[in-house]
PDB file of N, CA and C in Angstrom:
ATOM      1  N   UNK A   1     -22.576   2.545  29.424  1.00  0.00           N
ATOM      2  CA  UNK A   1     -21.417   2.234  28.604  1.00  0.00           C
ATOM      3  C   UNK A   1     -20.964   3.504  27.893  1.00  0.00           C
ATOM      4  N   UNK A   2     -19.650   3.657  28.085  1.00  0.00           N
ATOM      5  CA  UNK A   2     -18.978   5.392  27.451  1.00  0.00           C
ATOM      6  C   UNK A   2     -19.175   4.832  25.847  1.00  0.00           C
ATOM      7  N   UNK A   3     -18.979   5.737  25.004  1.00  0.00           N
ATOM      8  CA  UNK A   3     -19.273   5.950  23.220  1.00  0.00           C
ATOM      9  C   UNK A   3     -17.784   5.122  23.181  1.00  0.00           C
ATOM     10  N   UNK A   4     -17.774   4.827  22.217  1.00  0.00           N
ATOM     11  CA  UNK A   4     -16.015   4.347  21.452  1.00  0.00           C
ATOM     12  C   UNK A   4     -15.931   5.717  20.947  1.00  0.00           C
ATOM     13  N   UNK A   5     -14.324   5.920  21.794  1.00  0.00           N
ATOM     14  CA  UNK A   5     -13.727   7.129  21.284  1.00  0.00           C
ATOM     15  C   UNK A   5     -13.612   6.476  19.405  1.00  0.00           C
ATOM     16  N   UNK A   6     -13.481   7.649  19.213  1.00  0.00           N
ATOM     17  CA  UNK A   6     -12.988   7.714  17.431  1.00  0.00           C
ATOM     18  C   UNK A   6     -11.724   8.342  17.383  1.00  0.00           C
ATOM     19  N   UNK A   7     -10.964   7.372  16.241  1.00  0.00           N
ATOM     20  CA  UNK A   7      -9.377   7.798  15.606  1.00  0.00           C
ATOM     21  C   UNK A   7      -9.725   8.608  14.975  1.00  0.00           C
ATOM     22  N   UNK A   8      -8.785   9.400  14.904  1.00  0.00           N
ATOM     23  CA  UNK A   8      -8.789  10.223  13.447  1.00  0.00           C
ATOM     24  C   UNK A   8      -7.960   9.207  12.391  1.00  0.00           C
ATOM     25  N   UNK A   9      -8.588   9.414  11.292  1.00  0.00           N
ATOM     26  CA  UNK A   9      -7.806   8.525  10.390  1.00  0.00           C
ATOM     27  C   UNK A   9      -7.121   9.695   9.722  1.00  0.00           C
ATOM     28  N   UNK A  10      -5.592   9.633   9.197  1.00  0.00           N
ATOM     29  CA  UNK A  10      -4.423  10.257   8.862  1.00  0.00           C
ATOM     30  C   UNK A  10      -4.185   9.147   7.533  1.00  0.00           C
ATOM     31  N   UNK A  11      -5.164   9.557   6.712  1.00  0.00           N
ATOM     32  CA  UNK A  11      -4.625   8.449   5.503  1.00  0.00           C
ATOM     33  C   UNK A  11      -3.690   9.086   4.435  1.00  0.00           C
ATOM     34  N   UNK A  12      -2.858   7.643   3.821  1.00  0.00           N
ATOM     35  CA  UNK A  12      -2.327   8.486   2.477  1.00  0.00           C
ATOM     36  C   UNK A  12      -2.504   6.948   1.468  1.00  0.00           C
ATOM     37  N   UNK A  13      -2.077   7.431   0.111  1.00  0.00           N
ATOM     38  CA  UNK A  13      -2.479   6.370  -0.973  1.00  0.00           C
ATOM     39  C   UNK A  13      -1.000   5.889  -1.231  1.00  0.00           C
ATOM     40  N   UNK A  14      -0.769   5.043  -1.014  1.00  0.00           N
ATOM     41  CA  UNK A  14       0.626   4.640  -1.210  1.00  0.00           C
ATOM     42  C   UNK A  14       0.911   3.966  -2.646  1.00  0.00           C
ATOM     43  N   UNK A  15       1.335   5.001  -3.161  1.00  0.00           N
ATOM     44  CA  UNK A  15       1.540   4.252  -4.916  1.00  0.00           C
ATOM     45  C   UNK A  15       2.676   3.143  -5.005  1.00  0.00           C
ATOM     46  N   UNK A  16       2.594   2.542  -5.836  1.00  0.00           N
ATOM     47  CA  UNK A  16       3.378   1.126  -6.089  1.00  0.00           C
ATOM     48  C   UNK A  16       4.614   1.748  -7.034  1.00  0.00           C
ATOM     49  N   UNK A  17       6.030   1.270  -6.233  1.00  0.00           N
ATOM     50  CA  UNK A  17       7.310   2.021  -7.164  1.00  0.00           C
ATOM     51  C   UNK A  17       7.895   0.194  -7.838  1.00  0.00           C
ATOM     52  N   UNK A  18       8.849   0.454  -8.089  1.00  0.00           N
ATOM     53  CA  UNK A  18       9.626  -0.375  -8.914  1.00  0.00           C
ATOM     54  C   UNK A  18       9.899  -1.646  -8.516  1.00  0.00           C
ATOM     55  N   UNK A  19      10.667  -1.018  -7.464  1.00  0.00           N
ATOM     56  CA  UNK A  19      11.343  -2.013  -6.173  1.00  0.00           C
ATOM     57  C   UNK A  19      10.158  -2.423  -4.385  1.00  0.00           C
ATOM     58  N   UNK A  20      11.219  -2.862  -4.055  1.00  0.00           N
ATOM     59  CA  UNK A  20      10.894  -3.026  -2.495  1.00  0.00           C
ATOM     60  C   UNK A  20      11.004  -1.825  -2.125  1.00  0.00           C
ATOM     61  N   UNK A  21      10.210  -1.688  -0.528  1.00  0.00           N
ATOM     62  CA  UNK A  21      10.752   0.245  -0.327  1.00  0.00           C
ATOM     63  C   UNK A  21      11.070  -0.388   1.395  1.00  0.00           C
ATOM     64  N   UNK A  22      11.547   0.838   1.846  1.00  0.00           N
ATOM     65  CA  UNK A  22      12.474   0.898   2.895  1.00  0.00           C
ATOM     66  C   UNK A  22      12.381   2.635   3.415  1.00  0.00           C
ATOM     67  N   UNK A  23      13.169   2.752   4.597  1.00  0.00           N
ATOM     68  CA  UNK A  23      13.076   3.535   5.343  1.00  0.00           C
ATOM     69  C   UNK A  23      13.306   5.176   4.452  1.00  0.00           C
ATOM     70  N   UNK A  24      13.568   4.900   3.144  1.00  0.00           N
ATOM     71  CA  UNK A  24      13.551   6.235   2.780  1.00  0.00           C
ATOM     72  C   UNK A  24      12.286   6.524   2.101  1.00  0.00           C
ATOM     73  N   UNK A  25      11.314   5.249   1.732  1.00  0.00           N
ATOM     74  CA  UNK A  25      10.032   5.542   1.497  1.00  0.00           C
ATOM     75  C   UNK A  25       8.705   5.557   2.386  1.00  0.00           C
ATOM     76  N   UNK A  26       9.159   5.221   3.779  1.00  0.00           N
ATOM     77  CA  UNK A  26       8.540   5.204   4.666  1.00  0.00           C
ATOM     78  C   UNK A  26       8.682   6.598   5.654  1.00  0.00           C
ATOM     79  N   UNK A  27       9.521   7.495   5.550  1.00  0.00           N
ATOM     80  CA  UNK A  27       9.882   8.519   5.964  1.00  0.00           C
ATOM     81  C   UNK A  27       9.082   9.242   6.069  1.00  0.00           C
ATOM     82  N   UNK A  28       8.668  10.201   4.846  1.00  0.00           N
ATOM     83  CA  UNK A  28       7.753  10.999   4.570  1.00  0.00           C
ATOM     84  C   UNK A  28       6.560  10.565   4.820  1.00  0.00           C
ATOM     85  N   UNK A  29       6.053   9.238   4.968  1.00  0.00           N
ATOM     86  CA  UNK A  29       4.471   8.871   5.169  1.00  0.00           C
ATOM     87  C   UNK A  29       4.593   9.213   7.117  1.00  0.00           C
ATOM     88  N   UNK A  30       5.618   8.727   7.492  1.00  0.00           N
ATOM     89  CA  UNK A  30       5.298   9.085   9.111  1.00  0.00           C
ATOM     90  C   UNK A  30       5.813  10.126   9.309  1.00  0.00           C
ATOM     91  N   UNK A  31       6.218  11.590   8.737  1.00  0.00           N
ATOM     92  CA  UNK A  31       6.271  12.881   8.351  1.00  0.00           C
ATOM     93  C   UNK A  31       5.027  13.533   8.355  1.00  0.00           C
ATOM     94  N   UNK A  32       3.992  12.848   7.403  1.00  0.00           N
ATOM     95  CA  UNK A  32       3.040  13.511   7.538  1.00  0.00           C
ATOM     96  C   UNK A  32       1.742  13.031   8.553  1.00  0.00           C
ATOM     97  N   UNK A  33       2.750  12.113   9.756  1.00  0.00           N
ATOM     98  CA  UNK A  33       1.425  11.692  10.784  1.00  0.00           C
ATOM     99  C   UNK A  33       0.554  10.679  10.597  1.00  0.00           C
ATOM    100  N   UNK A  34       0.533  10.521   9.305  1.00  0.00           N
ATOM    101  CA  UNK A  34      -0.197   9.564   8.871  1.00  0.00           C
ATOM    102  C   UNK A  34      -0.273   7.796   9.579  1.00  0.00           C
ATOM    103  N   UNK A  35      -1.714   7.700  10.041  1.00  0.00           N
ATOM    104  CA  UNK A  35      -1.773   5.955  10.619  1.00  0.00           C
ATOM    105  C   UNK A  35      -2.288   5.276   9.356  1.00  0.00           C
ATOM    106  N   UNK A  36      -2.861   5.586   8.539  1.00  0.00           N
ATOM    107  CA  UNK A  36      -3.596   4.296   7.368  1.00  0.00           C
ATOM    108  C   UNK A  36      -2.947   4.882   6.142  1.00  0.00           C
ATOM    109  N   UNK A  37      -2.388   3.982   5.098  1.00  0.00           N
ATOM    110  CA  UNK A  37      -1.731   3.467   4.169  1.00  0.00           C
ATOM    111  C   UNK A  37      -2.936   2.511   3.121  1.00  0.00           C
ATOM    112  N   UNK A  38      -3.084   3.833   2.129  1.00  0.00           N
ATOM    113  CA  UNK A  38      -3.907   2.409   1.169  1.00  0.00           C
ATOM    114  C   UNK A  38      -3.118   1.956   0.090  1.00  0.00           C
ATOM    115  N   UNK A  39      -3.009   0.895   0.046  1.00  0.00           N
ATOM    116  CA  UNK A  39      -2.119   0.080  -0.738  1.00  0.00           C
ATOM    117  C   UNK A  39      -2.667  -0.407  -2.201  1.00  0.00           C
ATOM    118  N   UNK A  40      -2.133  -0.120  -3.446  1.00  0.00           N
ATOM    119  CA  UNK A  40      -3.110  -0.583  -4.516  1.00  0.00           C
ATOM    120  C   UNK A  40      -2.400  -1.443  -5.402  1.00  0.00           C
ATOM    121  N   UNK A  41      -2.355  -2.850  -5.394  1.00  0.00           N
ATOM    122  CA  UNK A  41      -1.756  -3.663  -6.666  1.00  0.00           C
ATOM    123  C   UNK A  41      -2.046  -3.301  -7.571  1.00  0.00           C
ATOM    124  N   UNK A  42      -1.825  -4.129  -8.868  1.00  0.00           N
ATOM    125  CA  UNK A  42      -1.903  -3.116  -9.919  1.00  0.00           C
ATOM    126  C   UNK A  42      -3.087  -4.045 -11.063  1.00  0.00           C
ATOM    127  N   UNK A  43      -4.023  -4.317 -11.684  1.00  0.00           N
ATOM    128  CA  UNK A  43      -4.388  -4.871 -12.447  1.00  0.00           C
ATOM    129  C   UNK A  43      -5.211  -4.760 -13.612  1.00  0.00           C
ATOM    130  N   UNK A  44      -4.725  -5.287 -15.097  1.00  0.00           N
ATOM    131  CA  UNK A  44      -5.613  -4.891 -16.479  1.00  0.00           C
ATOM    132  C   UNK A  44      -6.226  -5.952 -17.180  1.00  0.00           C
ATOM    133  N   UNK A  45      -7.173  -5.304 -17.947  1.00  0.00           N
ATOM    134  CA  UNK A  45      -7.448  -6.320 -19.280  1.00  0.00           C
ATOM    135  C   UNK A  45      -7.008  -6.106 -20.192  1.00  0.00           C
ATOM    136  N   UNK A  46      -6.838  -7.010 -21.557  1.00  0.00           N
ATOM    137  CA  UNK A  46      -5.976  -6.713 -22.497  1.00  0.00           C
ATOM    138  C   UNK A  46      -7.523  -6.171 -23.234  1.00  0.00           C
ATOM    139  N   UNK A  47      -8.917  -6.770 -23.047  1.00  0.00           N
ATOM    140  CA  UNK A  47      -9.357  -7.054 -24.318  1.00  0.00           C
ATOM    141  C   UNK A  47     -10.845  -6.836 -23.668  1.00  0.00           C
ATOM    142  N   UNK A  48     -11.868  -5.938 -24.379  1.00  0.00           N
ATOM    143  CA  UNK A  48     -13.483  -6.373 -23.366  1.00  0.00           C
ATOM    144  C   UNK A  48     -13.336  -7.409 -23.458  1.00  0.00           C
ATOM    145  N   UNK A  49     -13.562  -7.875 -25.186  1.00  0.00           N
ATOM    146  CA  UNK A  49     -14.177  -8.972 -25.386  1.00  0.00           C
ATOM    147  C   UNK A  49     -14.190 -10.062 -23.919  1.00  0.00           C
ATOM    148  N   UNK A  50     -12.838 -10.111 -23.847  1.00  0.00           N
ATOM    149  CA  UNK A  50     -12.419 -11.042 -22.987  1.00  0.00           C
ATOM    150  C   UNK A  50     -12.219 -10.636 -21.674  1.00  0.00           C
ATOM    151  N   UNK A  51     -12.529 -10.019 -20.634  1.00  0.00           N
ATOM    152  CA  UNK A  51     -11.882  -9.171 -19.647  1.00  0.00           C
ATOM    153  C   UNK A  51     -11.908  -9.747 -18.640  1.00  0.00           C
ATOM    154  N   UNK A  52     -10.785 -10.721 -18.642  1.00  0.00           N
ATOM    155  CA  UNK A  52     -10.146 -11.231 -17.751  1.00  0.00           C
ATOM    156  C   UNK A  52      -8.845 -10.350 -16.757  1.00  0.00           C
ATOM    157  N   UNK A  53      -8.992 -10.336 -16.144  1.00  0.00           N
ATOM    158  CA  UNK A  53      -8.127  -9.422 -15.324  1.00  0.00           C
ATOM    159  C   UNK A  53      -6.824 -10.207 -15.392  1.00  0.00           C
ATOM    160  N   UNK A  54      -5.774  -9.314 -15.698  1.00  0.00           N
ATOM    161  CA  UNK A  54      -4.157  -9.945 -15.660  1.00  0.00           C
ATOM    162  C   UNK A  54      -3.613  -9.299 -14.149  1.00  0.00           C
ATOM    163  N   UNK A  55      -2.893  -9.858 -13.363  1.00  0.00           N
ATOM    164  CA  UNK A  55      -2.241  -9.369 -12.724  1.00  0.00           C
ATOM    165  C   UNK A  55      -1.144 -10.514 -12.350  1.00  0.00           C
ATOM    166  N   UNK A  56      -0.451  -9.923 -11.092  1.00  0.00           N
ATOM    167  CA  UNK A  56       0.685 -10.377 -10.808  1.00  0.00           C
ATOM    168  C   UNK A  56       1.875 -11.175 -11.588  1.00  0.00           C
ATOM    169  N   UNK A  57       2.175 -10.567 -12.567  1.00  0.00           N
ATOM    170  CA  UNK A  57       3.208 -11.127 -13.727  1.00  0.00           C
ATOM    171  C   UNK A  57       4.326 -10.081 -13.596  1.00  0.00           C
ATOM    172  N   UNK A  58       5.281 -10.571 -14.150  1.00  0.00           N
ATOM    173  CA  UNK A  58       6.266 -11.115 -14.408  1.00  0.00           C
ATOM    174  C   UNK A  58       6.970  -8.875 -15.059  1.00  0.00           C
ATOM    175  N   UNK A  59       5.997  -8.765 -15.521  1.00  0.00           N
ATOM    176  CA  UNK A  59       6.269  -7.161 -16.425  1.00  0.00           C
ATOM    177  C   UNK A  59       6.060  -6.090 -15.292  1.00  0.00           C
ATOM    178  N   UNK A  60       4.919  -6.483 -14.519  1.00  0.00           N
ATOM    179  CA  UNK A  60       4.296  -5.403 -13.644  1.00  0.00           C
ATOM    180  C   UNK A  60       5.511  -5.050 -12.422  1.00  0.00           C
ATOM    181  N   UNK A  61       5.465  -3.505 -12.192  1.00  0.00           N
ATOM    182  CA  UNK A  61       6.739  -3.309 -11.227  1.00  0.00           C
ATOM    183  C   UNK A  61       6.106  -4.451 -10.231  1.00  0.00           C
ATOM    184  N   UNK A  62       7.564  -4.249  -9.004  1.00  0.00           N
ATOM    185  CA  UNK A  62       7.475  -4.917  -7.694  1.00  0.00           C
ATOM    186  C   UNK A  62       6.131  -4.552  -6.722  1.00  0.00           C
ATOM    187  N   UNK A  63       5.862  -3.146  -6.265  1.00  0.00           N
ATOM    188  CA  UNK A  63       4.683  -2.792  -5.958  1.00  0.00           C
ATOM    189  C   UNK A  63       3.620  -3.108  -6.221  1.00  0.00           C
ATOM    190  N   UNK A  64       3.390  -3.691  -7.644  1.00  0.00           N
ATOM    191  CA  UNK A  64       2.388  -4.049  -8.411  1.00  0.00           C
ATOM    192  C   UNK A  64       2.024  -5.542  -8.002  1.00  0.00           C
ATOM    193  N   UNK A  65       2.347  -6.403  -7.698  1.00  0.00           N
ATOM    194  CA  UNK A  65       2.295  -7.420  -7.322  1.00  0.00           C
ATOM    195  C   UNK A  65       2.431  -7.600  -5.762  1.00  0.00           C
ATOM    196  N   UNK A  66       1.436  -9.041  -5.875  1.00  0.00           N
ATOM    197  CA  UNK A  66       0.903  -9.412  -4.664  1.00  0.00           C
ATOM    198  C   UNK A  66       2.323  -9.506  -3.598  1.00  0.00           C
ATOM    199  N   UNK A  67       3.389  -9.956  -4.127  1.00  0.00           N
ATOM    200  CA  UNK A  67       4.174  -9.910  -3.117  1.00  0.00           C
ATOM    201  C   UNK A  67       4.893  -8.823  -2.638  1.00  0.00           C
ATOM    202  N   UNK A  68       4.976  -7.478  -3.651  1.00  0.00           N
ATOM    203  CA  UNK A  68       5.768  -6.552  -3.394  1.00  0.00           C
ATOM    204  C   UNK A  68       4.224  -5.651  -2.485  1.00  0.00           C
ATOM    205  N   UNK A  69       2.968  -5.724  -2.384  1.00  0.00           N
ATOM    206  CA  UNK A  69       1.441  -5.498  -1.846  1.00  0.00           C
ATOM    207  C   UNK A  69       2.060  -5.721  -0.282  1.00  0.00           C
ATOM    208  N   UNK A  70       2.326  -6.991  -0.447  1.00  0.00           N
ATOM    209  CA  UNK A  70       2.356  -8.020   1.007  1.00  0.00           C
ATOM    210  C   UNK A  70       3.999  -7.352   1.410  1.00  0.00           C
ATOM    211  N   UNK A  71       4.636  -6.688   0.906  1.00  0.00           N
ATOM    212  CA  UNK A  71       5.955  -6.098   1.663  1.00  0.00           C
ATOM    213  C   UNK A  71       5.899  -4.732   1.953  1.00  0.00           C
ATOM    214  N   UNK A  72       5.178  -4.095   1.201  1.00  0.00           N
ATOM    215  CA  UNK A  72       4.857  -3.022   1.466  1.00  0.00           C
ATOM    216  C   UNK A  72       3.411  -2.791   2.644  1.00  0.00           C
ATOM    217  N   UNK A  73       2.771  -3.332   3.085  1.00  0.00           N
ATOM    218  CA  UNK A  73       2.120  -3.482   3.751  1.00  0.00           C
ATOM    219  C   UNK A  73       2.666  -3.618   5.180  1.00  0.00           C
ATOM    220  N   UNK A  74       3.323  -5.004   5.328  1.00  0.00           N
ATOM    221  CA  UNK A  74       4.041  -5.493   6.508  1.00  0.00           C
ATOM    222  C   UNK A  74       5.059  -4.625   7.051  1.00  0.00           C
ATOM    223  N   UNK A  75       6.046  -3.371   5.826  1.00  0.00           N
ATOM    224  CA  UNK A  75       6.846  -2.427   6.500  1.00  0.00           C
ATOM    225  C   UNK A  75       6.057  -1.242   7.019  1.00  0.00           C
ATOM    226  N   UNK A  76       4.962  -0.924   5.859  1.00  0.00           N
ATOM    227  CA  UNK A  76       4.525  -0.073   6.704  1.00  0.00           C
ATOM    228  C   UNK A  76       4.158  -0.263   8.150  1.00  0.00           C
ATOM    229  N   UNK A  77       3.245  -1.238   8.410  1.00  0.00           N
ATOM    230  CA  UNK A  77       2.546  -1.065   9.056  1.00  0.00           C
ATOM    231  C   UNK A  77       3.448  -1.437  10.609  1.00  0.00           C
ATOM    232  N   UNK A  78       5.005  -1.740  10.526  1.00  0.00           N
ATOM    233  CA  UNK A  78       5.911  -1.943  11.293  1.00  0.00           C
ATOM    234  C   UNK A  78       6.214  -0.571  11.716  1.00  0.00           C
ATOM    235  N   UNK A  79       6.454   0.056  10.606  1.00  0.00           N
ATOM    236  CA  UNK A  79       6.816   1.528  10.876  1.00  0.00           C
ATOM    237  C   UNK A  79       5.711   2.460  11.619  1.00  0.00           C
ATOM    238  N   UNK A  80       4.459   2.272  11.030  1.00  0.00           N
ATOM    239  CA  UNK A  80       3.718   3.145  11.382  1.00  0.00           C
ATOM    240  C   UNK A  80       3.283   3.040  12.665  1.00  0.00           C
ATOM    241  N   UNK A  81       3.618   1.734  13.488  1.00  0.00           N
ATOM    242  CA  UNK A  81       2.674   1.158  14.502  1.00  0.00           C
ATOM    243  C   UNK A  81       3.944   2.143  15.428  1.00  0.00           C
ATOM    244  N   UNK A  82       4.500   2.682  15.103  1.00  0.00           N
ATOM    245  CA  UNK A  82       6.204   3.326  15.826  1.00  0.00           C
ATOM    246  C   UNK A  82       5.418   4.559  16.516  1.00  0.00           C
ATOM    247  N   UNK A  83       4.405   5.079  15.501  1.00  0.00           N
ATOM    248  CA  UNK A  83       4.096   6.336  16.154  1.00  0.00           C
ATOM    249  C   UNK A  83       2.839   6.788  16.991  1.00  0.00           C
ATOM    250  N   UNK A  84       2.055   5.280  16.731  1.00  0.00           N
ATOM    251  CA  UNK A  84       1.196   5.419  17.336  1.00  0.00           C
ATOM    252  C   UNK A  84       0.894   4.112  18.460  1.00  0.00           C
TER     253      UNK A  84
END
């Protein structure tokens, strides 16, 4: 049985902006070759005492949340699948 070839992984950290993103934020990531995209929602505590994790509300940009996570994910990975 031959070895499993190995990818090179071409990663970048994809920070969370305001809005939805689109082909002018997807540009530069397949610019720099890049196949993996790490994606980071966003989440805090207000308090030890209590440290319950807050997320996906209502204040946090679009990126920051699970659904703007889940759009940014699905374009990338539309886009990226383009080059490889």
């Amino acid at each position: 049985m031959a070895p499993a070839k190995k990818e090179k992984i071409n990663g970048v950290s994809f920070v969370a902006a305001r809005d939805s993103i689109n082909d002018v934020h997807i540009n530069p990531v397949l610019n720099l070759n890049a196949n993996y995209a790490a994606i980071m929602p966003f989440g805090f505590i207000r308090d030890l005492k209590h440290p319950d994790i807050i997320y996906n509300t209502d204040r946090q940009w679009f990126g920051e949340t699970r659904k703007g996570a889940k759009q940014y994910i699905e374009t990338l990975k539309k886009n990226i699948s383009k080059l490889w």
